[in-house]
PDB file of N, CA and C in Angstrom:
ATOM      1  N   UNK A   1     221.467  51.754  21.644  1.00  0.00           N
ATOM      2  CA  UNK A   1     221.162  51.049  20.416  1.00  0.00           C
ATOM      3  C   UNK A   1     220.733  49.609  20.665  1.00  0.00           C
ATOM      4  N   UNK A   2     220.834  49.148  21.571  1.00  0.00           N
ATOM      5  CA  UNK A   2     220.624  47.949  21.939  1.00  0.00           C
ATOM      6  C   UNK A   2     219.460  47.305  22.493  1.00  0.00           C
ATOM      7  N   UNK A   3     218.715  48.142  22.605  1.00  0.00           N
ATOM      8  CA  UNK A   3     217.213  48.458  22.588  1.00  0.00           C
ATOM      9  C   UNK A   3     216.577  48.724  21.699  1.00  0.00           C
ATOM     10  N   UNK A   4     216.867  49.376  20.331  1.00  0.00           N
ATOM     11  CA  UNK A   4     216.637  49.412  19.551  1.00  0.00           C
ATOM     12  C   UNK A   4     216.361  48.173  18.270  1.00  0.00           C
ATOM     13  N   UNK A   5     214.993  48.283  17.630  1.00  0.00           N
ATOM     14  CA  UNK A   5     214.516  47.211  16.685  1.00  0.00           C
ATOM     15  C   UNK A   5     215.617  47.080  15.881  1.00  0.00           C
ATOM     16  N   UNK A   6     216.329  47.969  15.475  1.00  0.00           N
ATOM     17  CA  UNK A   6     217.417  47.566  14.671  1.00  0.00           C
ATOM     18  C   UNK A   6     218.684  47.849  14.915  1.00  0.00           C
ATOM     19  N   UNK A   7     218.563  48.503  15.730  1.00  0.00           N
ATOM     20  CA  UNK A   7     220.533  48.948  16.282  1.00  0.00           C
ATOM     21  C   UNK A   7     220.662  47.681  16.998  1.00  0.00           C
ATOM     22  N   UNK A   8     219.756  46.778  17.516  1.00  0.00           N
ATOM     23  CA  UNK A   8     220.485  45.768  18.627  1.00  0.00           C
ATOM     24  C   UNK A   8     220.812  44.601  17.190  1.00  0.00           C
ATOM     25  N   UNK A   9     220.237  44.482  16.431  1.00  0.00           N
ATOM     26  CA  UNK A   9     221.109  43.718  15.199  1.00  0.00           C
ATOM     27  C   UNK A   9     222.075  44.404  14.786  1.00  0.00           C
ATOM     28  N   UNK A  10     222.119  45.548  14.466  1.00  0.00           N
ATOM     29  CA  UNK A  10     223.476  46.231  14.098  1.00  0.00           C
ATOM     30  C   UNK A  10     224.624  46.155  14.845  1.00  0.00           C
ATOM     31  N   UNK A  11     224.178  46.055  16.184  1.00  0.00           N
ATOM     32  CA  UNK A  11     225.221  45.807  17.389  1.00  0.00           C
ATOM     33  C   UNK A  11     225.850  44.539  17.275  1.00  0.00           C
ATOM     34  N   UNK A  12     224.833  43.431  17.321  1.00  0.00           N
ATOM     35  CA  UNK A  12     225.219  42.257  17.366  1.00  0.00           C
ATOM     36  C   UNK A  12     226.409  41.668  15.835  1.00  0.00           C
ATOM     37  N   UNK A  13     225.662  42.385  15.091  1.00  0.00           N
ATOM     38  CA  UNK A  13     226.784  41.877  13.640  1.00  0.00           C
ATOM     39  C   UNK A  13     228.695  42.886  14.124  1.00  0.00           C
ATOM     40  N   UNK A  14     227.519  43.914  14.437  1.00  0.00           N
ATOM     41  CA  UNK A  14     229.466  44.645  14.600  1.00  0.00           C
ATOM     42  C   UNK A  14     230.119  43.824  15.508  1.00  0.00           C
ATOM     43  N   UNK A  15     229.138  43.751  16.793  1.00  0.00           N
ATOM     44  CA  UNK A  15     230.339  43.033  17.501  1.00  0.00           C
ATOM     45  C   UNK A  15     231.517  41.476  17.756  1.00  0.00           C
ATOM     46  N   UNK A  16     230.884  40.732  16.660  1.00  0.00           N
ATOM     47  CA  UNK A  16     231.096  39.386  15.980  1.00  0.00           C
ATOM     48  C   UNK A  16     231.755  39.857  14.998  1.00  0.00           C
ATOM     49  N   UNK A  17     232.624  40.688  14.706  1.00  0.00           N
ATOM     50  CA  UNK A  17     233.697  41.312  14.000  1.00  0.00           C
ATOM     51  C   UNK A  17     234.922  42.099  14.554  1.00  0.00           C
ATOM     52  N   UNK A  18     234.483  42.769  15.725  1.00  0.00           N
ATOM     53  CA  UNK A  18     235.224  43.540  16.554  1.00  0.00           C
ATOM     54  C   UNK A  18     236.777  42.569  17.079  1.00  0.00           C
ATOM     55  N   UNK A  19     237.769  43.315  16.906  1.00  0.00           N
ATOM     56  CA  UNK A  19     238.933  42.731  17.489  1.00  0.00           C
ATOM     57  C   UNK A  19     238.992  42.647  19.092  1.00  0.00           C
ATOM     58  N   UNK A  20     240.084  41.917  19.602  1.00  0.00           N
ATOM     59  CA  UNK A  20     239.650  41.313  21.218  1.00  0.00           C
ATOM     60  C   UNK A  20     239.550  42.510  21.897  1.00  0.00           C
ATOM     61  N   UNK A  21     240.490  43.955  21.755  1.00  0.00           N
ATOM     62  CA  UNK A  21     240.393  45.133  22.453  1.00  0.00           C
ATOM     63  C   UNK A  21     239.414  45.505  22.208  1.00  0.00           C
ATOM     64  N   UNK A  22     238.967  45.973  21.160  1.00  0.00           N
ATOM     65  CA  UNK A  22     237.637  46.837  20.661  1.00  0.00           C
ATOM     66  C   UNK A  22     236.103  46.465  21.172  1.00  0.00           C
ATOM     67  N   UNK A  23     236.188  44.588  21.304  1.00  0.00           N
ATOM     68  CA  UNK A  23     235.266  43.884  22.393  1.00  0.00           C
ATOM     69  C   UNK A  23     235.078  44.383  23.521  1.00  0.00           C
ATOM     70  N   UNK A  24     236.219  44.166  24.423  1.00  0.00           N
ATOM     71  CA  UNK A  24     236.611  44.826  25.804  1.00  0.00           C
ATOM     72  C   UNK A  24     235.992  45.846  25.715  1.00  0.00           C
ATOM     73  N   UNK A  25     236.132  47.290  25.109  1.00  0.00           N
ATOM     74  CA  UNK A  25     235.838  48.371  24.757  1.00  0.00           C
ATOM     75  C   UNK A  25     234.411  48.465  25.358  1.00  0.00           C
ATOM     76  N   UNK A  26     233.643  47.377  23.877  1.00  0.00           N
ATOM     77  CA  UNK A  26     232.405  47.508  23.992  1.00  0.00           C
ATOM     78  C   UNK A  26     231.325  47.126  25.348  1.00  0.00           C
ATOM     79  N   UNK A  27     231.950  45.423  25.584  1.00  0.00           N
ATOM     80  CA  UNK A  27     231.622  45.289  26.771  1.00  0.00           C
ATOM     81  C   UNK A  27     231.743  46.342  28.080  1.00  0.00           C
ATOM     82  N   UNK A  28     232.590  47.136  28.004  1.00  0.00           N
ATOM     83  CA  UNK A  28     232.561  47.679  29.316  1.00  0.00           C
ATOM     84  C   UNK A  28     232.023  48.762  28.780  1.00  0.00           C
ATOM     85  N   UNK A  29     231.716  49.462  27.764  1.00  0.00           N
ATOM     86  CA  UNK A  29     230.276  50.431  28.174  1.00  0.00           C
ATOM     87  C   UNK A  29     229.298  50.193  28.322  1.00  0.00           C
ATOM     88  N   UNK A  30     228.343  48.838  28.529  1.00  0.00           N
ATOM     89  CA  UNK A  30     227.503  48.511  28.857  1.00  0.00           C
ATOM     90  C   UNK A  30     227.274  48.432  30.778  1.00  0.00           C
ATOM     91  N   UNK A  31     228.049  48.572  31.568  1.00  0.00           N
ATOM     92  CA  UNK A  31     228.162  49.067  33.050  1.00  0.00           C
ATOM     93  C   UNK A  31     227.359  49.350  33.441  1.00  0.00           C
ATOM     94  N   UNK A  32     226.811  50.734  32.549  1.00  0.00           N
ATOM     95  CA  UNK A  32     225.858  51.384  33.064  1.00  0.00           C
ATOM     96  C   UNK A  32     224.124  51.512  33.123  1.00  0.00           C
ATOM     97  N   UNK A  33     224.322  50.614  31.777  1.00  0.00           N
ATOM     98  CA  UNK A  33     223.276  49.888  31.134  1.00  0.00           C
ATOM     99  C   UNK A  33     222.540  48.652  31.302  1.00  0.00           C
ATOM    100  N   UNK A  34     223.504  47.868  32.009  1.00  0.00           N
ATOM    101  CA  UNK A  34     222.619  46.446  32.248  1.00  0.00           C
ATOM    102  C   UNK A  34     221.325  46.533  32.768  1.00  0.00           C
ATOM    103  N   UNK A  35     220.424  47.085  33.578  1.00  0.00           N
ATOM    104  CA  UNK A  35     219.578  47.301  33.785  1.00  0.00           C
ATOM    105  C   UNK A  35     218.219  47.620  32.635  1.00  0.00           C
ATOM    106  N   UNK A  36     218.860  48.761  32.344  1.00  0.00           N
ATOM    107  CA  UNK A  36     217.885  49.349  31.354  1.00  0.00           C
ATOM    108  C   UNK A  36     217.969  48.250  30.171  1.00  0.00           C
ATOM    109  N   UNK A  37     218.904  47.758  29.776  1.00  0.00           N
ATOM    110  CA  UNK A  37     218.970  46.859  28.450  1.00  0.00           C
ATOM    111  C   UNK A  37     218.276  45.814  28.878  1.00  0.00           C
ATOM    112  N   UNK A  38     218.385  44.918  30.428  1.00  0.00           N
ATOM    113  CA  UNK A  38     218.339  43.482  30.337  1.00  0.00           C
ATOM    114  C   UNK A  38     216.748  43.602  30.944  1.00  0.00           C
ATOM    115  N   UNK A  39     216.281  44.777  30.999  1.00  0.00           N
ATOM    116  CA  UNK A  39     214.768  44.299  31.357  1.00  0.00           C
ATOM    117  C   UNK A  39     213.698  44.719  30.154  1.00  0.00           C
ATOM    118  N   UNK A  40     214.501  45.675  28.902  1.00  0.00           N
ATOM    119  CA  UNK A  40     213.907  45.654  27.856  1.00  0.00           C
ATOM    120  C   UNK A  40     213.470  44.111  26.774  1.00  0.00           C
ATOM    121  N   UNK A  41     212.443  44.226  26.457  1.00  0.00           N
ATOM    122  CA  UNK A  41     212.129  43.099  25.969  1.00  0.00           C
ATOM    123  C   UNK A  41     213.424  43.122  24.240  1.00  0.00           C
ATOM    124  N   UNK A  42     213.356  43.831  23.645  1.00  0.00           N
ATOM    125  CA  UNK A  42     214.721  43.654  23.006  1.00  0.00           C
ATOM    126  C   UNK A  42     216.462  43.783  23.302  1.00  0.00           C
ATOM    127  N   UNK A  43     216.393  44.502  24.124  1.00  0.00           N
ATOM    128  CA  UNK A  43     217.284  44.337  25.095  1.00  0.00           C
ATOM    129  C   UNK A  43     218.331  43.193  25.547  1.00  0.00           C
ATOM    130  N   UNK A  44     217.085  42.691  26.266  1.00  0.00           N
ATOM    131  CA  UNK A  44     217.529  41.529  27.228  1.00  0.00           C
ATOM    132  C   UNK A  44     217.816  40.488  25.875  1.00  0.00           C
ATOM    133  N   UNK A  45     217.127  40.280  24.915  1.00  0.00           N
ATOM    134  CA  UNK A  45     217.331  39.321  23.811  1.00  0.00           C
ATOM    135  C   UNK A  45     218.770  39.641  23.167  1.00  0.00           C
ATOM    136  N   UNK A  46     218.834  40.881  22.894  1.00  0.00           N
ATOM    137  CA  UNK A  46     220.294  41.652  22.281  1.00  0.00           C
ATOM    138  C   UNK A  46     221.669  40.936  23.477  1.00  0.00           C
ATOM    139  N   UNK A  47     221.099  41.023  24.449  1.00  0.00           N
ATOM    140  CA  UNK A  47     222.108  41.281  25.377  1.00  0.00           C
ATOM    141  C   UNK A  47     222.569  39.372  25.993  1.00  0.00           C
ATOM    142  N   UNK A  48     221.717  38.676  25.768  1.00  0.00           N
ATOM    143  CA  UNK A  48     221.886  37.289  25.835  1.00  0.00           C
ATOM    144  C   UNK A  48     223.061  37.017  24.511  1.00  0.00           C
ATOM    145  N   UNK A  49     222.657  36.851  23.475  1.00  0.00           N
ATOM    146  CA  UNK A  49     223.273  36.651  22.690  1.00  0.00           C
ATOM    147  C   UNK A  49     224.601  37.337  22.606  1.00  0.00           C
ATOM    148  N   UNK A  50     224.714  38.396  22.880  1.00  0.00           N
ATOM    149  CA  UNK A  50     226.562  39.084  23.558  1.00  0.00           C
ATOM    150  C   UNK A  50     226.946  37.917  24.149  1.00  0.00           C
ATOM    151  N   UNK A  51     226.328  37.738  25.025  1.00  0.00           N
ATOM    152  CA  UNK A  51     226.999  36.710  26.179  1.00  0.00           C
ATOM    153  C   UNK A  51     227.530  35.521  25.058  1.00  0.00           C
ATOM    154  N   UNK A  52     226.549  34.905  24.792  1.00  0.00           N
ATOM    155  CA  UNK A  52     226.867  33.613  23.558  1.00  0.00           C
ATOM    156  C   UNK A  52     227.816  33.695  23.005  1.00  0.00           C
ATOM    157  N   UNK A  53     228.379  35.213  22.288  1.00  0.00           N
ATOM    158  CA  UNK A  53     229.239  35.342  21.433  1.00  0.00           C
ATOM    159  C   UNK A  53     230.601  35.119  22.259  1.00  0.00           C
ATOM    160  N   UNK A  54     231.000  35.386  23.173  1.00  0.00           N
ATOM    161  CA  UNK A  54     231.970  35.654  23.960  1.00  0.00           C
ATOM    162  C   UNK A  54     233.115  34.488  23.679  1.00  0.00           C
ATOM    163  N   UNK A  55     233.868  34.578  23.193  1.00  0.00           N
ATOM    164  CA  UNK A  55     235.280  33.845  23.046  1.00  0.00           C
ATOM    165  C   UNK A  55     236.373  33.227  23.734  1.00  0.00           C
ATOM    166  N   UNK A  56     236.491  34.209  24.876  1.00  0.00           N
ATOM    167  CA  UNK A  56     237.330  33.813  26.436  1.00  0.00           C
ATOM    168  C   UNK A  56     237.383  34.076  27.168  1.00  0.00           C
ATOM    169  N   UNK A  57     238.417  33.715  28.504  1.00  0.00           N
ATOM    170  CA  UNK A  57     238.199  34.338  29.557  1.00  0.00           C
ATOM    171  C   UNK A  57     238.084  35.568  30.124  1.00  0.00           C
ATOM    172  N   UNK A  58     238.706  36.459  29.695  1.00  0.00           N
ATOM    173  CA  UNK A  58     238.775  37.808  29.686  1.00  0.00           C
ATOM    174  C   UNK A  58     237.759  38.438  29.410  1.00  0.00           C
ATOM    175  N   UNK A  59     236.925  38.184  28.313  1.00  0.00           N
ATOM    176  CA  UNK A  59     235.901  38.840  27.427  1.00  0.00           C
ATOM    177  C   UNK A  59     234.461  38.161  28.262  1.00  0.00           C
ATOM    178  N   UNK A  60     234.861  36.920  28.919  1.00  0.00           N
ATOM    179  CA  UNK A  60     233.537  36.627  30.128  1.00  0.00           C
ATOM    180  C   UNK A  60     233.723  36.969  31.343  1.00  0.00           C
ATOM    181  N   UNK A  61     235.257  37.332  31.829  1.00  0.00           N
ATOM    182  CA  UNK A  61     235.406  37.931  32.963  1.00  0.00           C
ATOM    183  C   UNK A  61     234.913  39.628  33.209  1.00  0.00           C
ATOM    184  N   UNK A  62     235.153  40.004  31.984  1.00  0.00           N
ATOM    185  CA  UNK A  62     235.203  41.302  32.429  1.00  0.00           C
ATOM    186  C   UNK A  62     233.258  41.515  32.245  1.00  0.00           C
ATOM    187  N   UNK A  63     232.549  40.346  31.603  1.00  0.00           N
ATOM    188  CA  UNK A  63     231.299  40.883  31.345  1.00  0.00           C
ATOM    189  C   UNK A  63     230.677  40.169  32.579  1.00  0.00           C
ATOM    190  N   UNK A  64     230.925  39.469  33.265  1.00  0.00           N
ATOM    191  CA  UNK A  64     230.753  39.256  34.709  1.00  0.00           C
ATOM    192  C   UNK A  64     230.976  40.211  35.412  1.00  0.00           C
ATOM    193  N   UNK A  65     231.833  41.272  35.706  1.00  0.00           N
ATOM    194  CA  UNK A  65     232.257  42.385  36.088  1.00  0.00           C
ATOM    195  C   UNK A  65     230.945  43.072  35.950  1.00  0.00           C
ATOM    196  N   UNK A  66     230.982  43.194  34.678  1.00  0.00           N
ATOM    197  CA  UNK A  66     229.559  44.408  34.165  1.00  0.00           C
ATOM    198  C   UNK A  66     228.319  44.232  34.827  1.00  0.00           C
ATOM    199  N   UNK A  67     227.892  42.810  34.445  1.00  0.00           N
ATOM    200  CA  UNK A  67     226.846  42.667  34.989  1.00  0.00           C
ATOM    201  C   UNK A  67     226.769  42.179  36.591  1.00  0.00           C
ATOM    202  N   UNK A  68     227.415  42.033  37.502  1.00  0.00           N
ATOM    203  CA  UNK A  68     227.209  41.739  38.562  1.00  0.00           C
ATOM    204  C   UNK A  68     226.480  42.550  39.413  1.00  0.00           C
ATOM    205  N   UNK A  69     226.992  43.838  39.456  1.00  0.00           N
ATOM    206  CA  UNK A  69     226.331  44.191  40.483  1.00  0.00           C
ATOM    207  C   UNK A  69     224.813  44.774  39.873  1.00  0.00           C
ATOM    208  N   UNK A  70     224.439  43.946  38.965  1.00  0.00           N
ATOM    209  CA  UNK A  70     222.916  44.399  38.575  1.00  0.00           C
ATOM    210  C   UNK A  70     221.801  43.024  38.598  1.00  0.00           C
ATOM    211  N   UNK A  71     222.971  42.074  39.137  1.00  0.00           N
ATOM    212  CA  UNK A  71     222.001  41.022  38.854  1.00  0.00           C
ATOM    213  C   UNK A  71     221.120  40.805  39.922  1.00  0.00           C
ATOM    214  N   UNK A  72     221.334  41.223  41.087  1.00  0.00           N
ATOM    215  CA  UNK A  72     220.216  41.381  42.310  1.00  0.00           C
ATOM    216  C   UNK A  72     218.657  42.122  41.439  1.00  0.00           C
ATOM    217  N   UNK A  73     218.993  42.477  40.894  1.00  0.00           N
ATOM    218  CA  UNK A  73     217.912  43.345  40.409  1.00  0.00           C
ATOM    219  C   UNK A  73     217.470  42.627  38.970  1.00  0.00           C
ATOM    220  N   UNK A  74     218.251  42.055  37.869  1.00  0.00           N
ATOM    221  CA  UNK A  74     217.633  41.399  36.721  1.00  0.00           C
ATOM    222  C   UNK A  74     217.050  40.038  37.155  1.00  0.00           C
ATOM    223  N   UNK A  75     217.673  39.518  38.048  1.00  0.00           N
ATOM    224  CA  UNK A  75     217.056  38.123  38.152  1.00  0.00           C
ATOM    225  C   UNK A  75     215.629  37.740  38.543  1.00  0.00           C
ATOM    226  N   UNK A  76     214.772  39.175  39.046  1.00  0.00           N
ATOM    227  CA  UNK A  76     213.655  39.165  39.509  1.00  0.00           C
ATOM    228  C   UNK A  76     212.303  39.723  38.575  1.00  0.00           C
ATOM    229  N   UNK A  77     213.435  39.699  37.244  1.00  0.00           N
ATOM    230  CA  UNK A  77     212.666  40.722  35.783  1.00  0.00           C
ATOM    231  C   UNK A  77     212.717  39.312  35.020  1.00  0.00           C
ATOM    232  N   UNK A  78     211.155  39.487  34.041  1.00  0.00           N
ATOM    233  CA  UNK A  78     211.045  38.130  33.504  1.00  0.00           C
ATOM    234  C   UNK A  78     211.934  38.385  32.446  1.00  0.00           C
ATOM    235  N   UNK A  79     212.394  39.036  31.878  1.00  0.00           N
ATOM    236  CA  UNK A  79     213.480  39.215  30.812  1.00  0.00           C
ATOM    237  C   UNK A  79     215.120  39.581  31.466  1.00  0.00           C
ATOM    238  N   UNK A  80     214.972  39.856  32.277  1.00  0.00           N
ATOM    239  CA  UNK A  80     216.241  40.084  33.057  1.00  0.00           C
ATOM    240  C   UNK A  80     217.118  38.636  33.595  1.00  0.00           C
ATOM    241  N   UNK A  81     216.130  37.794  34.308  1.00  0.00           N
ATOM    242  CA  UNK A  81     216.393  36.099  34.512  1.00  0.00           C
ATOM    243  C   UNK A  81     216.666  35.994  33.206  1.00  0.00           C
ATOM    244  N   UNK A  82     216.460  35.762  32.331  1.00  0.00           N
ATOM    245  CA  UNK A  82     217.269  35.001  31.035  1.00  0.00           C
ATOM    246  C   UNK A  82     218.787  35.557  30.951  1.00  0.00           C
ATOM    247  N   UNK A  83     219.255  36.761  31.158  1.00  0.00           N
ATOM    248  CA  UNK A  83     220.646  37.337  31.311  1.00  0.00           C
ATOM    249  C   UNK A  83     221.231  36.012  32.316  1.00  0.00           C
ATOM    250  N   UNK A  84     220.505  36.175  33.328  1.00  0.00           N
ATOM    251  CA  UNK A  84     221.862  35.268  34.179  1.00  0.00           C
ATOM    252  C   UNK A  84     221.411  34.257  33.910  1.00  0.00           C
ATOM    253  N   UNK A  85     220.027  33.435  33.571  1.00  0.00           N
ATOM    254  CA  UNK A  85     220.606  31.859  33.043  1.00  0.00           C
ATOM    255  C   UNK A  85     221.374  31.958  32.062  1.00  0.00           C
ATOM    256  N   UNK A  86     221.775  32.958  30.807  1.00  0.00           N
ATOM    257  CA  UNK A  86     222.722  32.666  29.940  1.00  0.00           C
ATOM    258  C   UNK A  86     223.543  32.336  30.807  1.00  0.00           C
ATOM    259  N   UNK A  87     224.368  33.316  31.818  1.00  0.00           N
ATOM    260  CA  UNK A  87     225.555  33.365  32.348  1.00  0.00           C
ATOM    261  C   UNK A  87     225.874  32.267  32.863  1.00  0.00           C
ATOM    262  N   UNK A  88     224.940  31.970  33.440  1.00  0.00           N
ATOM    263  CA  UNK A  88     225.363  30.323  33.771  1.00  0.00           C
ATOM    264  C   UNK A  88     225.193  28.929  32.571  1.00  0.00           C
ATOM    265  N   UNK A  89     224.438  29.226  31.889  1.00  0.00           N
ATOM    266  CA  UNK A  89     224.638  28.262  30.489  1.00  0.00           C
ATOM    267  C   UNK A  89     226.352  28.439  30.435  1.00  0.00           C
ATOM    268  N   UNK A  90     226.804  29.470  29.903  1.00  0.00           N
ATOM    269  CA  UNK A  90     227.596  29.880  28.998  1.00  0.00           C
ATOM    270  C   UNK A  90     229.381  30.030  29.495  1.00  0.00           C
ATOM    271  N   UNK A  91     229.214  30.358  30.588  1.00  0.00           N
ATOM    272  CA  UNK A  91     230.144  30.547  31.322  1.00  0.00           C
ATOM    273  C   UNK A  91     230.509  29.767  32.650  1.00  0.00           C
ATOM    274  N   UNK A  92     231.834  29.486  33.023  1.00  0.00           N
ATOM    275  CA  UNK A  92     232.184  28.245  33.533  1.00  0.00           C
ATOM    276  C   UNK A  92     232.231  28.704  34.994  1.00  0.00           C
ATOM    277  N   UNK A  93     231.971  27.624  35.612  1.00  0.00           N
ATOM    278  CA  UNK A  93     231.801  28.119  37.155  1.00  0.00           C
ATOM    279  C   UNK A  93     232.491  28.878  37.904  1.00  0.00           C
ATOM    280  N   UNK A  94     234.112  28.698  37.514  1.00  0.00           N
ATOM    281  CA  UNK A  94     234.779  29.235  38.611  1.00  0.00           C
ATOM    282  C   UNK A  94     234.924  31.001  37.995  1.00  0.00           C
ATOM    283  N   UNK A  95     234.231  31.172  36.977  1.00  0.00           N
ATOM    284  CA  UNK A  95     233.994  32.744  36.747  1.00  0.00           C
ATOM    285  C   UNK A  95     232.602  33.173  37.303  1.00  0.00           C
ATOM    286  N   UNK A  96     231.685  32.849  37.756  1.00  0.00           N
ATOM    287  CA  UNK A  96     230.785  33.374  38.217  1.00  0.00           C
ATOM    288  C   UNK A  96     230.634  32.647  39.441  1.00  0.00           C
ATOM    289  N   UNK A  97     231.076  32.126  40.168  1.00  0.00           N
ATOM    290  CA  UNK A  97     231.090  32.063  41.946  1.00  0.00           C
ATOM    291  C   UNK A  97     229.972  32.388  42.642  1.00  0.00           C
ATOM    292  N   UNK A  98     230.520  33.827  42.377  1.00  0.00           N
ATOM    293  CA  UNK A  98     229.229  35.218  43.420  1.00  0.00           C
ATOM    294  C   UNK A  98     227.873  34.871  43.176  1.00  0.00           C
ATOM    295  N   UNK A  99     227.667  34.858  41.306  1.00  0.00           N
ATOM    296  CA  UNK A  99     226.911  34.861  41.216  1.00  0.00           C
ATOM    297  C   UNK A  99     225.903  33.223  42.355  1.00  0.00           C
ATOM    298  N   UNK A 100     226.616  32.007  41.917  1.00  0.00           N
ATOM    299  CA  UNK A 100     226.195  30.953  42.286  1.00  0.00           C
ATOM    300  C   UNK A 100     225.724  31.308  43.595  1.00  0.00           C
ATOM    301  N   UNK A 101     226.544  31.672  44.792  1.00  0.00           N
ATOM    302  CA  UNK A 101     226.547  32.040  45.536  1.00  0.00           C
ATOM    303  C   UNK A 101     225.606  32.954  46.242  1.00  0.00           C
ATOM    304  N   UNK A 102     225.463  33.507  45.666  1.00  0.00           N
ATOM    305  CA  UNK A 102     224.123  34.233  45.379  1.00  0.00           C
ATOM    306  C   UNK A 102     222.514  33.501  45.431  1.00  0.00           C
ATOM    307  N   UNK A 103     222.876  32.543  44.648  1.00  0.00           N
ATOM    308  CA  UNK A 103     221.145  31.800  44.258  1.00  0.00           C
ATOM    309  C   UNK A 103     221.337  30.437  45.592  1.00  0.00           C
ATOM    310  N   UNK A 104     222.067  30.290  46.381  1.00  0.00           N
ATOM    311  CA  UNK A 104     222.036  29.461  46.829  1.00  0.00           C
ATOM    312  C   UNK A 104     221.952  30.101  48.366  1.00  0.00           C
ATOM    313  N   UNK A 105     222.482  31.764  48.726  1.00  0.00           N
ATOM    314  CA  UNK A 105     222.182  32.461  49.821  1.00  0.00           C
ATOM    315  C   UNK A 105     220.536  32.583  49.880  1.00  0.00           C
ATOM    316  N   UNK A 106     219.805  32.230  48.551  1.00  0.00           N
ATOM    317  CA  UNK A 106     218.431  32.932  48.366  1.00  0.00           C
ATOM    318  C   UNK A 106     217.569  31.654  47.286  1.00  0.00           C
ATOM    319  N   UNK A 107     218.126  30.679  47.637  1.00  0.00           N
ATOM    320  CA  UNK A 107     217.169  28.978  47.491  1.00  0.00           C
ATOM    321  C   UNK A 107     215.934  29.342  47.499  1.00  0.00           C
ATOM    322  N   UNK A 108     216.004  29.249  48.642  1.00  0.00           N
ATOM    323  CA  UNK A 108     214.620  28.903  49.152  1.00  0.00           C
ATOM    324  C   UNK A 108     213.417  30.352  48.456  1.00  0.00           C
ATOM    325  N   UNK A 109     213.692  31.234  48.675  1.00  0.00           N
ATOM    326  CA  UNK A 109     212.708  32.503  47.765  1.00  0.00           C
ATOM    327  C   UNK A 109     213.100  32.415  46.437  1.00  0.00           C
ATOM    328  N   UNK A 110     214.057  31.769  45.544  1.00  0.00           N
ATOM    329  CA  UNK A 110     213.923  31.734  43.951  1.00  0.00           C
ATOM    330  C   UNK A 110     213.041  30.139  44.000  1.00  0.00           C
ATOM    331  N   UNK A 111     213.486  29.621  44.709  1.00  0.00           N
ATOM    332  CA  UNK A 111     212.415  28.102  44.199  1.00  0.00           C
ATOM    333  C   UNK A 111     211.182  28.077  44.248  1.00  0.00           C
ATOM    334  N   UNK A 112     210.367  29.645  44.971  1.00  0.00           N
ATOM    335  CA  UNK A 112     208.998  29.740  45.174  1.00  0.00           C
ATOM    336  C   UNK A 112     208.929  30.801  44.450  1.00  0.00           C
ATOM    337  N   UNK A 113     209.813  31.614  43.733  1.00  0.00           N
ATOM    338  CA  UNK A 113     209.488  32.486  42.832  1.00  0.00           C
ATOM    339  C   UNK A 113     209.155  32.062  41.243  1.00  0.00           C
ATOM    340  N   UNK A 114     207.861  32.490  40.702  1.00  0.00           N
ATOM    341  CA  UNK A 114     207.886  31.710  39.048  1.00  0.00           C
ATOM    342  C   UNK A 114     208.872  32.423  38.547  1.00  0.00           C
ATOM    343  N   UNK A 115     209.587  33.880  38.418  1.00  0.00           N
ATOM    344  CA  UNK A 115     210.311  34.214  37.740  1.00  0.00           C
ATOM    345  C   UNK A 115     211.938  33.581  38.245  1.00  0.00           C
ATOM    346  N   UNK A 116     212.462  33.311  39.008  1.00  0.00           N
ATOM    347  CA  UNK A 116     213.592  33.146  39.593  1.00  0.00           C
ATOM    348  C   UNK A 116     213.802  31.495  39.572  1.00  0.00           C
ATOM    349  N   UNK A 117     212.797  30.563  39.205  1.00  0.00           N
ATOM    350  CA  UNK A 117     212.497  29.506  39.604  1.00  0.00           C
ATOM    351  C   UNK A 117     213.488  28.626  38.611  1.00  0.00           C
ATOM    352  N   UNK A 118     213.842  29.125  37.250  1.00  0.00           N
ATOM    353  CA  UNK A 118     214.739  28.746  36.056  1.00  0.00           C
ATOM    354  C   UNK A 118     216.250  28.772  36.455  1.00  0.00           C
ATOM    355  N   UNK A 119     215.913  29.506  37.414  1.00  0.00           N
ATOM    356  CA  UNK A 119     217.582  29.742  37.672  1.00  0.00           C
ATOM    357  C   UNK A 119     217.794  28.443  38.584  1.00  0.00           C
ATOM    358  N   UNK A 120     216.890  28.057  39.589  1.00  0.00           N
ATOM    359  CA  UNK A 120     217.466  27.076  40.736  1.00  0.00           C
ATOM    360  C   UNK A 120     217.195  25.685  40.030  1.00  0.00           C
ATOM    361  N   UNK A 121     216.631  26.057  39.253  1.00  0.00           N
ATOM    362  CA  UNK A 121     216.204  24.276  38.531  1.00  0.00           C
ATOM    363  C   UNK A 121     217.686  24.031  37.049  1.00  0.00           C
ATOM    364  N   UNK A 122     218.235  24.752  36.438  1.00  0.00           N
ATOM    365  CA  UNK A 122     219.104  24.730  35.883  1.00  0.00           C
ATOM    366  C   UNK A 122     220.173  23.930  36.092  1.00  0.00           C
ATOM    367  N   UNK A 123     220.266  22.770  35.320  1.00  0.00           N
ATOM    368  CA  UNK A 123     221.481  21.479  35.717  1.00  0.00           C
ATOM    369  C   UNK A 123     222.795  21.903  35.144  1.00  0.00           C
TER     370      UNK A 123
END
């Protein structure tokens, strides 16, 4: 649904209502999905704004969880890079580490990449 012209608004209103379990819930069926969602052009828009909504640690830890091991692969999608600059807008350093860690194992090829290039310039 989250791909969808109108289920990814339907998503987004339910889930800005959802209690802290039922969040959890939701976030973690997306696992399997980050891919397919965060390189759809509605998608990836649906799926930023999740992030935004996020309330605490738990509810950004566990969606760090989700999306990690897909971000080798979104950060190189021009709609997929906006997922992890949210993550790093939005979420505080010492929850995404790896990720940092990550863009700084691979400097030098995101600073010459136009798509990857948002991520290393990000203050």
């Amino acid at each position: 649904m989250l791909v969808d012209p109108y289920g990814n608004y339907f998503c987004q209103k339910i889930f800005k209502v959802l209690d802290f379990d039922e969040r959890l819930v939701f976030i973690s069926k997306l696992k399997d999905s980050v891919e397919f969602i965060g390189t759809d052009q509605i998608g990836a828009h649906c799926f930023q704004n999740l992030i935004s909504y996020l309330c605490n640690v738990e509810e950004k830890k566990l969606m760090f969880s989700v999306v990690q091991d897909s971000i080798k692969t979104i950060i190189h999608d021009k709609l997929g890079v906006h997922i992890v600059e949210r993550l790093i807008i939005c979420f505080e350093e010492i929850l995404i580490s790896p990720l940092y860690q990550h863009v700084i194992d691979n400097f030098v090829s995101y600073s010459n990449d136009a798509t990857t290039l948002c991520i290393v310039s990000i203050n």
